[in-house]
PDB file of N, CA and C in Angstrom:
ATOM      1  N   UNK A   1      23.771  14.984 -51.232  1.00  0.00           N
ATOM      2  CA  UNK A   1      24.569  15.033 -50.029  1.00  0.00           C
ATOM      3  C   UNK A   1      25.376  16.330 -50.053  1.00  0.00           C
ATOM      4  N   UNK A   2      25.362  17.227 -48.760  1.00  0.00           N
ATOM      5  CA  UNK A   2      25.940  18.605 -48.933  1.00  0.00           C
ATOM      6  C   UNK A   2      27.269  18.254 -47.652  1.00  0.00           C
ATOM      7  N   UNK A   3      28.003  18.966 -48.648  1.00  0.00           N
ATOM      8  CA  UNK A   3      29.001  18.917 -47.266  1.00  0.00           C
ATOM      9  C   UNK A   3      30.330  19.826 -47.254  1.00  0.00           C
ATOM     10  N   UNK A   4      30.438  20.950 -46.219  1.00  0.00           N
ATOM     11  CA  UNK A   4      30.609  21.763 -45.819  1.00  0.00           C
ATOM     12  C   UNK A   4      32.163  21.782 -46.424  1.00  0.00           C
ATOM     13  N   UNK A   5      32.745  22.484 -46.288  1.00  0.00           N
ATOM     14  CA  UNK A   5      34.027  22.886 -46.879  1.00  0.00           C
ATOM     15  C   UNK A   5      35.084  24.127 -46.455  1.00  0.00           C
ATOM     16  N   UNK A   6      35.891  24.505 -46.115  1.00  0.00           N
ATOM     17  CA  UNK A   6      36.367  26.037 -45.691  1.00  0.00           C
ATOM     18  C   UNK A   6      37.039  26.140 -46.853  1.00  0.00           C
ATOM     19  N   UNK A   7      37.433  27.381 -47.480  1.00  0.00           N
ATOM     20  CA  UNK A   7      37.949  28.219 -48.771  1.00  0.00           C
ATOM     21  C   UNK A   7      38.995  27.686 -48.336  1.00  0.00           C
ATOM     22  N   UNK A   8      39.842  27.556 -47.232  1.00  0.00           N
ATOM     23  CA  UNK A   8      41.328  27.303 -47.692  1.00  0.00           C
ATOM     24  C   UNK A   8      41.619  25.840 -48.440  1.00  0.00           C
ATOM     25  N   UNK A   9      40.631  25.051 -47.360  1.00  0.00           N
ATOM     26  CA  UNK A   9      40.612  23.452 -48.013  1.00  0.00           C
ATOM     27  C   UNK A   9      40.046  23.350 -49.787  1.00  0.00           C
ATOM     28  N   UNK A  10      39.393  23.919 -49.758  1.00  0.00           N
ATOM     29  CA  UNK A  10      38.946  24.063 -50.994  1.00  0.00           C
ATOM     30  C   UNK A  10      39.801  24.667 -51.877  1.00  0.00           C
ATOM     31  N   UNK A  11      40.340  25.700 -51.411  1.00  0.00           N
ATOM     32  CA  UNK A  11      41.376  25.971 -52.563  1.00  0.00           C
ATOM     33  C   UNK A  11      42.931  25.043 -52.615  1.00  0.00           C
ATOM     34  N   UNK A  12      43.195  23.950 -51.953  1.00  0.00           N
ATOM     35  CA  UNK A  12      44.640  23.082 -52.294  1.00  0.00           C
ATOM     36  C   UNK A  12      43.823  21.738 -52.797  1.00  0.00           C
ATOM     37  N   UNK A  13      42.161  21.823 -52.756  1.00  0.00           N
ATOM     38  CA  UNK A  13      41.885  20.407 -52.685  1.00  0.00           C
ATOM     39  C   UNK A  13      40.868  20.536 -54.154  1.00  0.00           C
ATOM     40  N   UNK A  14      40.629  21.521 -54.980  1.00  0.00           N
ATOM     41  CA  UNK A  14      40.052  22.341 -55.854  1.00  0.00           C
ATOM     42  C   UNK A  14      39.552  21.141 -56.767  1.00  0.00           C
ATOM     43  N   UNK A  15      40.744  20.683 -57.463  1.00  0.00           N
ATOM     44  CA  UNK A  15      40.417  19.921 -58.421  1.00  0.00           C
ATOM     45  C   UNK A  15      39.647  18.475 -57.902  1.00  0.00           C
ATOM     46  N   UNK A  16      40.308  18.088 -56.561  1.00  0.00           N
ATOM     47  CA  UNK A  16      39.476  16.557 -56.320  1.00  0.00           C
ATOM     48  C   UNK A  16      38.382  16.686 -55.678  1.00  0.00           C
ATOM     49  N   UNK A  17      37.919  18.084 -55.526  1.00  0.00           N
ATOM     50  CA  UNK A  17      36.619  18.481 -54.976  1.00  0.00           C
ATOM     51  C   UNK A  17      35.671  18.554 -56.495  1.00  0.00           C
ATOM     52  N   UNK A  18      36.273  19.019 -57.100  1.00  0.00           N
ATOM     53  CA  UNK A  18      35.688  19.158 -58.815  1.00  0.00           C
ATOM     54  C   UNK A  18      35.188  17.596 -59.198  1.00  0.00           C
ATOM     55  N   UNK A  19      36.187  16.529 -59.267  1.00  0.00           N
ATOM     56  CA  UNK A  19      35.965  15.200 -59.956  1.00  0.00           C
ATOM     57  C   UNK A  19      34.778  14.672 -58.720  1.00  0.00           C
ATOM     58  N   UNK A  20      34.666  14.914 -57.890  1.00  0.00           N
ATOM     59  CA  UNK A  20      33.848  14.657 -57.080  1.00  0.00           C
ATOM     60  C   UNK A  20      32.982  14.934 -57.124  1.00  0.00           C
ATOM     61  N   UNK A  21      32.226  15.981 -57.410  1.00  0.00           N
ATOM     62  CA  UNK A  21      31.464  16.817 -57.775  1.00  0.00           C
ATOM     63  C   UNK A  21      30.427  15.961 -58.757  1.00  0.00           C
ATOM     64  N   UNK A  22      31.517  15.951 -60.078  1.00  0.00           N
ATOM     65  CA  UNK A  22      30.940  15.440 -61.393  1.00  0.00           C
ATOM     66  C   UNK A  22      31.015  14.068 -61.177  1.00  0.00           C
ATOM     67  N   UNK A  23      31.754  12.921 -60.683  1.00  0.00           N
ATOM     68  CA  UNK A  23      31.130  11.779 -60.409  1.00  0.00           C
ATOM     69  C   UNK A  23      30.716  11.316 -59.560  1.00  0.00           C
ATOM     70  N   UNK A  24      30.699  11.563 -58.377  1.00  0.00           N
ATOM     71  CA  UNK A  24      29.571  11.239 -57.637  1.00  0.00           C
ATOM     72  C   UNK A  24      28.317  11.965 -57.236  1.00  0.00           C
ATOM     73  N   UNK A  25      28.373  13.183 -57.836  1.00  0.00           N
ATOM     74  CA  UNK A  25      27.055  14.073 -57.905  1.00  0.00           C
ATOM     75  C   UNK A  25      26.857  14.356 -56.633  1.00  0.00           C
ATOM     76  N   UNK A  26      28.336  14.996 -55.836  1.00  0.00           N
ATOM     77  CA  UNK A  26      28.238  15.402 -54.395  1.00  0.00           C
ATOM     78  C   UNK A  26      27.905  16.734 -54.375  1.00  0.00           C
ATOM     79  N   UNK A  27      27.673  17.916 -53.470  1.00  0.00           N
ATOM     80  CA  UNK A  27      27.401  19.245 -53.675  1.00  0.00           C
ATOM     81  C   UNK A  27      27.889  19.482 -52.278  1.00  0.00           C
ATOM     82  N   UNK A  28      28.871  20.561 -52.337  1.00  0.00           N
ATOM     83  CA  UNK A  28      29.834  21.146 -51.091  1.00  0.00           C
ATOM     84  C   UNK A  28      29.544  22.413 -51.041  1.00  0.00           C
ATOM     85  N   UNK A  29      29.245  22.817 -49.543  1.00  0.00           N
ATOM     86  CA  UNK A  29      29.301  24.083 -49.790  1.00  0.00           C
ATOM     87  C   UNK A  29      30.592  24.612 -48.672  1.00  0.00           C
ATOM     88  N   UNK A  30      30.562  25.460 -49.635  1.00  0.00           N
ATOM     89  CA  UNK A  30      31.963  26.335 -49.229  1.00  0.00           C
ATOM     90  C   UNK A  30      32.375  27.339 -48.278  1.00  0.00           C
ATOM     91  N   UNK A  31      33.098  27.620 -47.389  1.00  0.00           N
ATOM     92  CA  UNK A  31      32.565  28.586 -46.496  1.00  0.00           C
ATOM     93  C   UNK A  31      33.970  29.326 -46.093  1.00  0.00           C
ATOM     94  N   UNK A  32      33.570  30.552 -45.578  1.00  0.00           N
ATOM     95  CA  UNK A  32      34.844  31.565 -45.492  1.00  0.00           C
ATOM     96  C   UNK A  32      34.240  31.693 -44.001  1.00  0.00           C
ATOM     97  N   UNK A  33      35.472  31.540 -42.460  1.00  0.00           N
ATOM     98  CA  UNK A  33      35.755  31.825 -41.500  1.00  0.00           C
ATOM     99  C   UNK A  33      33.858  31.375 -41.069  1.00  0.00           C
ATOM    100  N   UNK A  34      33.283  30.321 -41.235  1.00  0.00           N
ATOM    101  CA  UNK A  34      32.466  29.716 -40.678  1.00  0.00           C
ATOM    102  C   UNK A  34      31.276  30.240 -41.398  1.00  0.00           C
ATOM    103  N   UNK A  35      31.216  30.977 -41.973  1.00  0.00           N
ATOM    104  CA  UNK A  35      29.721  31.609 -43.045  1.00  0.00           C
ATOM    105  C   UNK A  35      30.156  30.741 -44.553  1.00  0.00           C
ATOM    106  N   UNK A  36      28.623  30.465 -44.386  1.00  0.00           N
ATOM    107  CA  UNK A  36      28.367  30.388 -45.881  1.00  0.00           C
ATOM    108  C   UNK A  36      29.091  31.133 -47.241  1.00  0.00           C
ATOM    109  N   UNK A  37      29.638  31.243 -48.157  1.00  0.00           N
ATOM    110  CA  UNK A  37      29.538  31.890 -49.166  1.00  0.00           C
ATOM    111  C   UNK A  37      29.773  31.658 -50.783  1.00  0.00           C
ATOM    112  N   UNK A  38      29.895  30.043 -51.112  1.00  0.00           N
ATOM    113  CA  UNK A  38      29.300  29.457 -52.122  1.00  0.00           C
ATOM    114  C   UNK A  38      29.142  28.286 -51.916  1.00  0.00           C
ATOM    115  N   UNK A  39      28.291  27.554 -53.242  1.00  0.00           N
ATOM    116  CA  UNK A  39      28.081  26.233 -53.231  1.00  0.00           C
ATOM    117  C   UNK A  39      28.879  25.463 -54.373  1.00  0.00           C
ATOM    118  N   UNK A  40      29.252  24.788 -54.649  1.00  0.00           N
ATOM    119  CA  UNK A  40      29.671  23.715 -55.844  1.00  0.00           C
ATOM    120  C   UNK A  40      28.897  22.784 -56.124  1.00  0.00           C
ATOM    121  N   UNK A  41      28.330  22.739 -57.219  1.00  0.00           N
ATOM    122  CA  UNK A  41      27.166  21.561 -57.383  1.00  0.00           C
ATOM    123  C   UNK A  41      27.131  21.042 -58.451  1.00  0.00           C
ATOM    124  N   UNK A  42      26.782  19.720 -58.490  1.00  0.00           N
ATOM    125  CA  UNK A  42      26.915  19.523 -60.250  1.00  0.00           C
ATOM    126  C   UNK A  42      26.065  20.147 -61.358  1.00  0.00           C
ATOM    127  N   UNK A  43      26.769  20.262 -62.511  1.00  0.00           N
ATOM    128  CA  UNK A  43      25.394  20.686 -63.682  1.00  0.00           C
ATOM    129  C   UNK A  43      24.615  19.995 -63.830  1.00  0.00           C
ATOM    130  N   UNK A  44      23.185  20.161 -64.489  1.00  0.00           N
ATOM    131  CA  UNK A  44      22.099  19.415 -64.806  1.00  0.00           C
ATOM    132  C   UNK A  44      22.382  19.807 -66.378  1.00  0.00           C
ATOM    133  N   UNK A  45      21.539  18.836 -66.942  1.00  0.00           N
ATOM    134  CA  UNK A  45      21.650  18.862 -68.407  1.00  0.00           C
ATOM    135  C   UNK A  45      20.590  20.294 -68.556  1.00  0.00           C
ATOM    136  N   UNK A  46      21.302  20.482 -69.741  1.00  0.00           N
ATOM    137  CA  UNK A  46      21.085  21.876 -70.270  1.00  0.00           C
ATOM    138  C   UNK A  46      19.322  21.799 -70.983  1.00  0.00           C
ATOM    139  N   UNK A  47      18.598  23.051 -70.848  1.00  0.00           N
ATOM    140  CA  UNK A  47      17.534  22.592 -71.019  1.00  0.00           C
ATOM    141  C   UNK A  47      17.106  22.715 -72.296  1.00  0.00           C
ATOM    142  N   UNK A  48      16.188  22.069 -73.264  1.00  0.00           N
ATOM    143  CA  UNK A  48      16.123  21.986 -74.765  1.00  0.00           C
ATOM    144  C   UNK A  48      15.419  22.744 -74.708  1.00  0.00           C
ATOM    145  N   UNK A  49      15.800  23.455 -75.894  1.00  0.00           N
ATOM    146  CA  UNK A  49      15.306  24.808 -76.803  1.00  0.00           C
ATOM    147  C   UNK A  49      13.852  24.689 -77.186  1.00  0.00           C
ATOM    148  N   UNK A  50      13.208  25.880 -76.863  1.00  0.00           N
ATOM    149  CA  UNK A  50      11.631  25.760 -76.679  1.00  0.00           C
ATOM    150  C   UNK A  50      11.331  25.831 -78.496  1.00  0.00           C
ATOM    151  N   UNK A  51      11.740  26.676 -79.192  1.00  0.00           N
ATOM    152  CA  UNK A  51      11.729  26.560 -80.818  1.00  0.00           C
ATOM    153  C   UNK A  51      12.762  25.579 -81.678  1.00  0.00           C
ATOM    154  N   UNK A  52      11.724  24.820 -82.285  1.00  0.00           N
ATOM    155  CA  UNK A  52      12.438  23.908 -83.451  1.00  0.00           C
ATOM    156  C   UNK A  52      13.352  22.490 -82.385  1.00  0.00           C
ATOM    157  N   UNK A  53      11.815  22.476 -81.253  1.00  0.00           N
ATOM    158  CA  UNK A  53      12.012  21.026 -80.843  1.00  0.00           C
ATOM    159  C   UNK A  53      12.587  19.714 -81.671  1.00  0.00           C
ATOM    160  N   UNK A  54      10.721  20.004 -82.215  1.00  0.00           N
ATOM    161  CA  UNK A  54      10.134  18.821 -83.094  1.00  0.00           C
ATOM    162  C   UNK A  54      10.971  19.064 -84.393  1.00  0.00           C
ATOM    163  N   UNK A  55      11.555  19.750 -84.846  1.00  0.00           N
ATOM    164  CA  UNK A  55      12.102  19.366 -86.149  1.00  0.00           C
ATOM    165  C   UNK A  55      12.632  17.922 -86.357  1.00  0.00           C
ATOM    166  N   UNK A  56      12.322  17.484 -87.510  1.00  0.00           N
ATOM    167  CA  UNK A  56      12.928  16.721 -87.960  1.00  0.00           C
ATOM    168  C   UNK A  56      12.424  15.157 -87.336  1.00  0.00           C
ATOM    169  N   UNK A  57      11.105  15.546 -87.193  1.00  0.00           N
ATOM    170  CA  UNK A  57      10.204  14.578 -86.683  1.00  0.00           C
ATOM    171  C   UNK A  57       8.870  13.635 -87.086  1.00  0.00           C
ATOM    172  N   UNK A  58       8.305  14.641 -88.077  1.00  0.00           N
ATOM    173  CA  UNK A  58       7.529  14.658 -88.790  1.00  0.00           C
ATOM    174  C   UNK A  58       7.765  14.440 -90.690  1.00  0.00           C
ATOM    175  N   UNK A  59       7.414  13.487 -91.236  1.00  0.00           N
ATOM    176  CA  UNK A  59       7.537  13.709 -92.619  1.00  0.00           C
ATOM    177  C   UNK A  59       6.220  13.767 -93.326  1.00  0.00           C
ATOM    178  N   UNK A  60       6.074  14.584 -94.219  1.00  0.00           N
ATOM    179  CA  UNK A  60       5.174  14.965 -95.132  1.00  0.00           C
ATOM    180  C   UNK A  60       4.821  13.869 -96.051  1.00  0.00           C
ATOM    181  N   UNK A  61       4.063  13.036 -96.212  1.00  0.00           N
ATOM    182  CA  UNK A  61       3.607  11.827 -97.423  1.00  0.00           C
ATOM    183  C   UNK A  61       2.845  12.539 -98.421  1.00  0.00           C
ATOM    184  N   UNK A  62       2.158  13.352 -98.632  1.00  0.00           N
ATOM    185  CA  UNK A  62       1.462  13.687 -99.494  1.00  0.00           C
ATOM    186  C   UNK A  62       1.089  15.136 -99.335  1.00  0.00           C
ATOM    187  N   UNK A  63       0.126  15.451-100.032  1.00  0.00           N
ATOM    188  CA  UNK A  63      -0.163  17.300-100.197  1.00  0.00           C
ATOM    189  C   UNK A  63      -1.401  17.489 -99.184  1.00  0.00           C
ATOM    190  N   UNK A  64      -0.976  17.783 -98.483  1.00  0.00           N
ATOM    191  CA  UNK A  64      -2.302  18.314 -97.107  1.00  0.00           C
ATOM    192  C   UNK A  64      -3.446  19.625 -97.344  1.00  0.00           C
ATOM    193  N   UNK A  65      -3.217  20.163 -98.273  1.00  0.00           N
ATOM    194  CA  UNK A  65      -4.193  21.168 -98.987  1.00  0.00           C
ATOM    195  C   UNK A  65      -4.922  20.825-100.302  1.00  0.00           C
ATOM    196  N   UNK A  66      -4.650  19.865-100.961  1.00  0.00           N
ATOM    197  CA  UNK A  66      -5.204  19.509-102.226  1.00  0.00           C
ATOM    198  C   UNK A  66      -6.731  19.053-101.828  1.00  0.00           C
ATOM    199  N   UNK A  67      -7.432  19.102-102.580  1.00  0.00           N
ATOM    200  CA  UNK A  67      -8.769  18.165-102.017  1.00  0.00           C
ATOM    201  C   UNK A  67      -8.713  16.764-102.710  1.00  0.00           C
ATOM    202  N   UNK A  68      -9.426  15.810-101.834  1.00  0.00           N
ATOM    203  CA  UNK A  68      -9.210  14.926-101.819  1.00  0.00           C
ATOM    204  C   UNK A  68      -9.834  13.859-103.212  1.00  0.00           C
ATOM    205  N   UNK A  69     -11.351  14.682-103.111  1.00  0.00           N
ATOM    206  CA  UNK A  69     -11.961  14.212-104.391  1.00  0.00           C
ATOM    207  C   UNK A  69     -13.339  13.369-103.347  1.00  0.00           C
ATOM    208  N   UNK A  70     -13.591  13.276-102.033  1.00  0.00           N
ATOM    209  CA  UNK A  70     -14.738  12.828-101.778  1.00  0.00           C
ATOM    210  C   UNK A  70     -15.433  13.972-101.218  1.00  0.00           C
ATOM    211  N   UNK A  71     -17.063  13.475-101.097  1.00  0.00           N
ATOM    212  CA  UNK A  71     -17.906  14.514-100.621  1.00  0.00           C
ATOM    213  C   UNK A  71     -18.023  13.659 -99.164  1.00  0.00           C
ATOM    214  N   UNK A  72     -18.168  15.239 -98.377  1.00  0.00           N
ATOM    215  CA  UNK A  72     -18.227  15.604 -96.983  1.00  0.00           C
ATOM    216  C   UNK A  72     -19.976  15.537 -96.783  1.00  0.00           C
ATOM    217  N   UNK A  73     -20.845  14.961 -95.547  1.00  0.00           N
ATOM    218  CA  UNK A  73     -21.823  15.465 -94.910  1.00  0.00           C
ATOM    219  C   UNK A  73     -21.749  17.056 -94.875  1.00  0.00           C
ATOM    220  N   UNK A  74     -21.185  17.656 -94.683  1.00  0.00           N
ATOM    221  CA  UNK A  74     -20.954  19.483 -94.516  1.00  0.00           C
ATOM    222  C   UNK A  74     -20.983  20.099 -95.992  1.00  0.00           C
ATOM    223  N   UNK A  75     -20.158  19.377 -97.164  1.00  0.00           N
ATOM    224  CA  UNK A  75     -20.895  20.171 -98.309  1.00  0.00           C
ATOM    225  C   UNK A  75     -22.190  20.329 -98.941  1.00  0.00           C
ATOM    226  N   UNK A  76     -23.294  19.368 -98.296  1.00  0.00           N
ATOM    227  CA  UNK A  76     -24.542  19.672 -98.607  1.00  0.00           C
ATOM    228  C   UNK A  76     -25.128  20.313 -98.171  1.00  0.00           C
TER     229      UNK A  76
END
């Protein structure tokens, strides 16, 4: 839900435009002498780090390079 705002109202009404914002996930936009010229919107969660997602996800049980001790169709 967007809803319009003038800079003066916005600036005496700042903070209960803020709590508003963040709990009801309203988005105002702001405007100087009838133009557009910002928005207030809530944050979205921050986005997770593309390296060292998966850490700490995976555990190692045993040695993944050792051989195993059986024969393969492919070693003959």
């Amino acid at each position: 839900m967007k809803t319009s705002v003038p800079a003066g109202v916005f600036k005496a009404k700042c903070l209960h435009l803020l709590d508003e914002v963040h709990d009801r996930r309203r988005e105002y936009l702001i405007t100087k002498r009838g133009h557009p010229v910002a928005r207030l919107v809530p944050v979205g969660q921050a986005a997770p780090e593309v390296f060292g997602r998966m850490r700490g996800t995976a555990e190692i049980v045993a040695d993944i390079v050792a051989p195993v001790g059986e024969r393969w169709d492919a070693d003959e």
